[in-house]
Protein backbone atom coordinates (compact mmCIF):
# COMPACT_ATOMS: atom_id res chain seq x y z
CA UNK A 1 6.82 -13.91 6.29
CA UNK A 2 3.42 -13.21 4.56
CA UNK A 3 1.80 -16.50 2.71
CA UNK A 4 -1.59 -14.66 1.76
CA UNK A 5 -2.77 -11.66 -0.68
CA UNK A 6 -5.72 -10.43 -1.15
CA UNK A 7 -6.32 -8.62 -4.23
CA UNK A 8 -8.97 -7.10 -6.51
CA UNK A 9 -9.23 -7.23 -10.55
CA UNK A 10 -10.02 -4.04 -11.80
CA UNK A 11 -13.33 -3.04 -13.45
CA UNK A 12 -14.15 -0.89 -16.92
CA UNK A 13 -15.01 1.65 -14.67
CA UNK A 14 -11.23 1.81 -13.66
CA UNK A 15 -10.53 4.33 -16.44
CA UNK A 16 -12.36 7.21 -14.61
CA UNK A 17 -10.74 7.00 -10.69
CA UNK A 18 -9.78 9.15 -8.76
CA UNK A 19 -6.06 11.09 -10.05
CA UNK A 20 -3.49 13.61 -9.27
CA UNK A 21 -1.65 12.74 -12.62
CA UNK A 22 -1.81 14.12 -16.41
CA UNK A 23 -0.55 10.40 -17.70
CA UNK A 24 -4.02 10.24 -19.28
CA UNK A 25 -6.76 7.84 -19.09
CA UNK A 26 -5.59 4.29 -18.35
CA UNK A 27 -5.91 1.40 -20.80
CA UNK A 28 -7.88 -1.17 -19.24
CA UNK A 29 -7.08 -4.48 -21.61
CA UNK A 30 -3.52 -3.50 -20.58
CA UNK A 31 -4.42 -2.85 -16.69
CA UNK A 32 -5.76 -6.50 -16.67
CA UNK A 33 -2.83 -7.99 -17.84
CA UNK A 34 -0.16 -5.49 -15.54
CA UNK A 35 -2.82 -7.04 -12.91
CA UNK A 36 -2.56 -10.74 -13.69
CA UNK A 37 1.29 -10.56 -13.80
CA UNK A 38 1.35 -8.87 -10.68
CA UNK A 39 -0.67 -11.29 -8.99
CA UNK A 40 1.53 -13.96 -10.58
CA UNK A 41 4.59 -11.97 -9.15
CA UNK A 42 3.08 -12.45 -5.57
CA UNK A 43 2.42 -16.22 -5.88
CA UNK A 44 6.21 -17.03 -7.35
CA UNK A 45 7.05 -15.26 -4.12
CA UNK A 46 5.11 -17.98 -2.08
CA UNK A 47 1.91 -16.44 -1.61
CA UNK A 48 -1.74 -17.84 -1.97
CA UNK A 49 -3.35 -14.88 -3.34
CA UNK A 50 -7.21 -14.59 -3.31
CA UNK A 51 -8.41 -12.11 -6.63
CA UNK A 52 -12.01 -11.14 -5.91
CA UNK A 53 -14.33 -9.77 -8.62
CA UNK A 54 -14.28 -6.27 -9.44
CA UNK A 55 -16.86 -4.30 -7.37
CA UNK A 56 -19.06 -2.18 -9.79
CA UNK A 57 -19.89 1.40 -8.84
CA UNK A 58 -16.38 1.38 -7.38
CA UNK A 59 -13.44 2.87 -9.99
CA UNK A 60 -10.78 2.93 -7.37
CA UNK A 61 -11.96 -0.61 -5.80
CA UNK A 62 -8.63 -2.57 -7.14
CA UNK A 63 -6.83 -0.60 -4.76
CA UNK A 64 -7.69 -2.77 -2.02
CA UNK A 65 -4.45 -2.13 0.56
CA UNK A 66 -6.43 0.90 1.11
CA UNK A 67 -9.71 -0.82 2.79
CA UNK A 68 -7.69 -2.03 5.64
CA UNK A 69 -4.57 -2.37 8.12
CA UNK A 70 -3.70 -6.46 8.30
CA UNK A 71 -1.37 -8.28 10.92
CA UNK A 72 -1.26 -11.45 11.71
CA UNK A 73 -3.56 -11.39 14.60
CA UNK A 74 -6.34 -8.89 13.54
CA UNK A 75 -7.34 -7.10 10.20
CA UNK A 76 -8.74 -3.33 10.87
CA UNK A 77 -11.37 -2.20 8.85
CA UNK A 78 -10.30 1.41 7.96
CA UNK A 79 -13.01 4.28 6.85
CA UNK A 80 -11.93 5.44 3.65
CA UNK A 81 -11.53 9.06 3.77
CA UNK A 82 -12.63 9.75 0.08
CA UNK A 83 -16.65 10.11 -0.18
CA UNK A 84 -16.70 8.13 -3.62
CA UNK A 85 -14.72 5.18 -1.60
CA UNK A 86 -16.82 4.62 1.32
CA UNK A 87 -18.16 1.06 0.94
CA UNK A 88 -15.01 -0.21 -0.61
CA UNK A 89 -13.76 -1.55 3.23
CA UNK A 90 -17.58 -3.16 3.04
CA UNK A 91 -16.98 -5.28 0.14
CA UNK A 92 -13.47 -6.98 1.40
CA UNK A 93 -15.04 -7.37 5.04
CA UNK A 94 -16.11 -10.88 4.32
CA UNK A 95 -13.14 -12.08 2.90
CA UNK A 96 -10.83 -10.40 5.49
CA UNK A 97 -13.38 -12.21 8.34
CA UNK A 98 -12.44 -15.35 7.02
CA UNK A 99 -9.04 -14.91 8.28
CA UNK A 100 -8.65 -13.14 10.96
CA UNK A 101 -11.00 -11.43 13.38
CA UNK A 102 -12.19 -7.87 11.49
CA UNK A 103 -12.19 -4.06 13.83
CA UNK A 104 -13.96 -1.28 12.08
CA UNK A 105 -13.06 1.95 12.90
CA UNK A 106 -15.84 4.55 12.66
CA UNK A 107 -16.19 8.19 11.25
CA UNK A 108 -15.19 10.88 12.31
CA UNK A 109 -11.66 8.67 12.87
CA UNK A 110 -10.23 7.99 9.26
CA UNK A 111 -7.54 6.46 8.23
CA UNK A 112 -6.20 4.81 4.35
CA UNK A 113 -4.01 1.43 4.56
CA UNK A 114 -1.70 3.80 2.28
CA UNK A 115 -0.94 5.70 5.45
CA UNK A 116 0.32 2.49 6.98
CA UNK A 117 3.15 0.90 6.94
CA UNK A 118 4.14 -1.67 9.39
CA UNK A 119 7.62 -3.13 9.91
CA UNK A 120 8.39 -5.50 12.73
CA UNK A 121 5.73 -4.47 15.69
CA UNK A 122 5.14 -0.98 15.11
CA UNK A 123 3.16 1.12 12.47
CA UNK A 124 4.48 3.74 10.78
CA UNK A 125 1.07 6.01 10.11
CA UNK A 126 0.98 9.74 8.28
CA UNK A 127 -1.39 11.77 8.37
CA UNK A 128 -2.52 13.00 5.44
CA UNK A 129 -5.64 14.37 3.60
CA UNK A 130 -6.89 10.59 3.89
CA UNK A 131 -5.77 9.97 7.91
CA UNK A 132 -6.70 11.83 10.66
CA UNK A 133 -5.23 11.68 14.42
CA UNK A 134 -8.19 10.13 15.61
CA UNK A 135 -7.88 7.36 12.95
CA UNK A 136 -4.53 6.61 13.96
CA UNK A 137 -5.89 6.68 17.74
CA UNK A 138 -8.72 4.08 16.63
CA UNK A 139 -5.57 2.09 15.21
CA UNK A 140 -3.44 2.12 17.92
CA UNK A 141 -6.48 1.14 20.54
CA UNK A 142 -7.06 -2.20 18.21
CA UNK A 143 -3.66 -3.08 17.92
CA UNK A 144 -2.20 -2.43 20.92
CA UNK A 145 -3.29 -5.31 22.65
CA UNK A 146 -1.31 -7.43 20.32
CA UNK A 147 1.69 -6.15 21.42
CA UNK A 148 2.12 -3.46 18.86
CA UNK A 149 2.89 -0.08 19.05
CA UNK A 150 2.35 3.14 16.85
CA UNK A 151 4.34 5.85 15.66
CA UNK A 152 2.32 8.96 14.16
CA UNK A 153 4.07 10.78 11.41
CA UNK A 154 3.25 14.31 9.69
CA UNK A 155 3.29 13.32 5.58
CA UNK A 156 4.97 15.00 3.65
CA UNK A 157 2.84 16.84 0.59
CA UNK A 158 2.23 13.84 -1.09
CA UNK A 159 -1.55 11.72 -1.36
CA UNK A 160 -0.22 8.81 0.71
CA UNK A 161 2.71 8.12 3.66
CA UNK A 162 3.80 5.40 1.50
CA UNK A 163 4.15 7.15 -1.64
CA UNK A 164 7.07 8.53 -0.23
CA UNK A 165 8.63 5.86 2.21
CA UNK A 166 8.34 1.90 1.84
CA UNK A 167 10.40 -1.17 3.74
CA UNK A 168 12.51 -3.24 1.61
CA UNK A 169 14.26 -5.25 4.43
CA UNK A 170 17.65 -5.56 5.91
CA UNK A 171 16.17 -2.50 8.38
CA UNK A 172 16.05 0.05 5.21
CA UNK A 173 13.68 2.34 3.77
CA UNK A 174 13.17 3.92 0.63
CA UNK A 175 12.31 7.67 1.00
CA UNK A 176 11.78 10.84 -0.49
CA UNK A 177 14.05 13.96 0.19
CA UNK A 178 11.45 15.27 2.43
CA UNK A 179 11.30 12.30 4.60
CA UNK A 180 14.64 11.63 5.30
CA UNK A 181 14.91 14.09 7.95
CA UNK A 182 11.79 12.74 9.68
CA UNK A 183 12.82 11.84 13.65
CA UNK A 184 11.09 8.58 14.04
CA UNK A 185 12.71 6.98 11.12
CA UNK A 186 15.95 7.69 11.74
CA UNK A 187 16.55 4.14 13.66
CA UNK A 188 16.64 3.03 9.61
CA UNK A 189 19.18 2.55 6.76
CA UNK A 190 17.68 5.21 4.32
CA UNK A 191 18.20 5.63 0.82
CA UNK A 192 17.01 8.43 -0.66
CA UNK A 193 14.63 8.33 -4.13
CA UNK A 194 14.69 11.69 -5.71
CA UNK A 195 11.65 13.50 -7.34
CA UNK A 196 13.13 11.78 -11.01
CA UNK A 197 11.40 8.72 -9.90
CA UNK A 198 9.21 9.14 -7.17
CA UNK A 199 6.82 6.60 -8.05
CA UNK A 200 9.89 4.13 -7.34
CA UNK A 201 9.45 4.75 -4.31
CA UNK A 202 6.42 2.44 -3.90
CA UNK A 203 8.16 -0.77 -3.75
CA UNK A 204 6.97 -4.01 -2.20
CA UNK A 205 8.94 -6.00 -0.10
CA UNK A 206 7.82 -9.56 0.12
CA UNK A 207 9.39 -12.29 1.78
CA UNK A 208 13.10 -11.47 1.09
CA UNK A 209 12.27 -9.93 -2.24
CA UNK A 210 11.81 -6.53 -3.81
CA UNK A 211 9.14 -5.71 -6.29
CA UNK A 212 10.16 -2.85 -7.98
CA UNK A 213 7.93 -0.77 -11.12
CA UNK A 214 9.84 -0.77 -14.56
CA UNK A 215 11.30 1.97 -15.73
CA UNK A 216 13.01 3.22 -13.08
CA UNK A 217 16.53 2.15 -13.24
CA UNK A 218 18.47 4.22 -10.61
CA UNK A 219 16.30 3.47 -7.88
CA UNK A 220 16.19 -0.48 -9.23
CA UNK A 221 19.84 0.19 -8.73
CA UNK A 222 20.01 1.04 -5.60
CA UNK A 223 17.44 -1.64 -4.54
CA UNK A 224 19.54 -4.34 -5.64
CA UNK A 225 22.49 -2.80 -4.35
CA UNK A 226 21.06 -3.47 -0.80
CA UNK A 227 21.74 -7.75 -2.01
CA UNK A 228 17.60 -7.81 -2.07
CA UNK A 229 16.37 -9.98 -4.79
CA UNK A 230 14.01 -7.88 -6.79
CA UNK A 231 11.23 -8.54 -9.63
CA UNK A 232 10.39 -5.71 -11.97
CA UNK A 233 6.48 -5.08 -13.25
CA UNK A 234 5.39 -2.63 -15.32
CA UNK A 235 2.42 -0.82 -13.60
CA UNK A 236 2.00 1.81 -16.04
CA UNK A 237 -1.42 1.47 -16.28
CA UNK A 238 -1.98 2.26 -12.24
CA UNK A 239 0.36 4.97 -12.02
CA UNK A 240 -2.37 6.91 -14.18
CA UNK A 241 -4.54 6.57 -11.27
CA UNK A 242 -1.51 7.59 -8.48
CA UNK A 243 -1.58 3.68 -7.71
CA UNK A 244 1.48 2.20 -6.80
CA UNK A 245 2.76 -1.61 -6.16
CA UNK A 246 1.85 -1.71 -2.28
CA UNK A 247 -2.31 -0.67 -3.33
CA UNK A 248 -3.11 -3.12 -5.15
CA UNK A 249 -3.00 -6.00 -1.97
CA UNK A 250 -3.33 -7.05 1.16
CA UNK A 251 -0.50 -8.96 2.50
CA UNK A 252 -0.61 -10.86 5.59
């Protein structure tokens, strides 16, 4: 069960971040509100939710989940792999620290919070152009005293592990074709989201619930299917920027 979020409201300087997609240039009046009604999203679901300032000089700095790896008895302070987002993991440290004891892990180990995905006691973590094996080494060294352990995964081509496979409970994972195949999740229900709507696939289970982007009815079908309860959002505005429902917090 998480009960608190941390979160970050997005700046002007939102419109130019970093992008794989041709959905233009997002609108940022519109961002703040997809924001605030995501952030209201997490507190109906029983969470106190923190919403820091946005950090200027840092476009991509709402997409906080990135910054660090959170569980309930450390927080990991993760080196962002991108040069124009190093010092984003410095601006949540004091927040984070007021929580939970903080862990920095240290170039030339890198790893992305995107890359992460814990269910139960173990971590899920691809590599990727943003995680490295010695990141995920530098992971598994601070949370293995806690009793966790740590699988290490080969992404598929895509920016993030969990732009292509996400936890939504009852034991099951939403993936992407390429991913279904993969060994180490094959303890899992899977249901597969096809390339129609992969940015469904970035859905956010919290506390019994589903979170699910609008405008993606098939895999919203298949979500509730599983007898999840889910809330829709439209993120429109994020997706611009590759940023899905799991980025924009930290949930612990």
């Amino acid at each position: 069960m998480f009960t608190k979020a941390i979160a970050r409201r997005p700046g002007p300087e939102m419109v130019d971040g970093i992008t794989s997609q041709s959905l233009g240039k997002p609108d940022f009046a519109l961002a703040l509100k997809q924001h605030a009604a995501y952030v209201g999203a997490l507190r109906d679901l029983g969470l106190e939710v923190v919403v820091l300032d946005a950090e200027p000089g840092f476009p991509d700095g709402c997409f906080v989940e990135d910054t660090a790896i959170v569980c309930a008895e450390v927080a990991v302070l993760a080196p962002l792999g991108v040069p124009s987002r190093q010092g984003e993991q410095e601006t949540i440290e004091p927040e984070l620290a007021r929580h939970k004891p903080v862990v920095r892990i240290t170039p030339p180990a890198f790893i992305e919070g995107g890359d992460v995905l814990l269910v139960d006691k173990t971590f899920y973590v691809g590599l990727s152009a943003r995680t490295n094996a010695l990141g995920a080494q530098a992971l598994a060294d601070a949370v293995s005293p806690h009793g966790y352990e740590v699988a290490v995964i080969a992404c598929c081509p895509s920016l993030h592990f969990k732009t292509d496979v996400n936890y939504i409970g009852n034991h099951t994972l939403l993936v992407s074709p390429c991913c279904n195949a993969m060994e180490q999740l094959s303890g899992f229900e899977r249901i597969v989201v096809g390339d129609d709507e992969a940015y469904a696939r970035n859905c956010l289970y919290i506390n019994g619930a589903v979170i699910v982007p609008a405008g993606f009815p098939g895999t919203l079908d298949k979500v509730r299917a599983t007898g999840v309860e889910t809330v829709v959002l439209d993120m429109s505005e994020f997706r611009k920027l590759d940023g899905g429902l799991t980025c924009l917090s930290l949930r612990f």
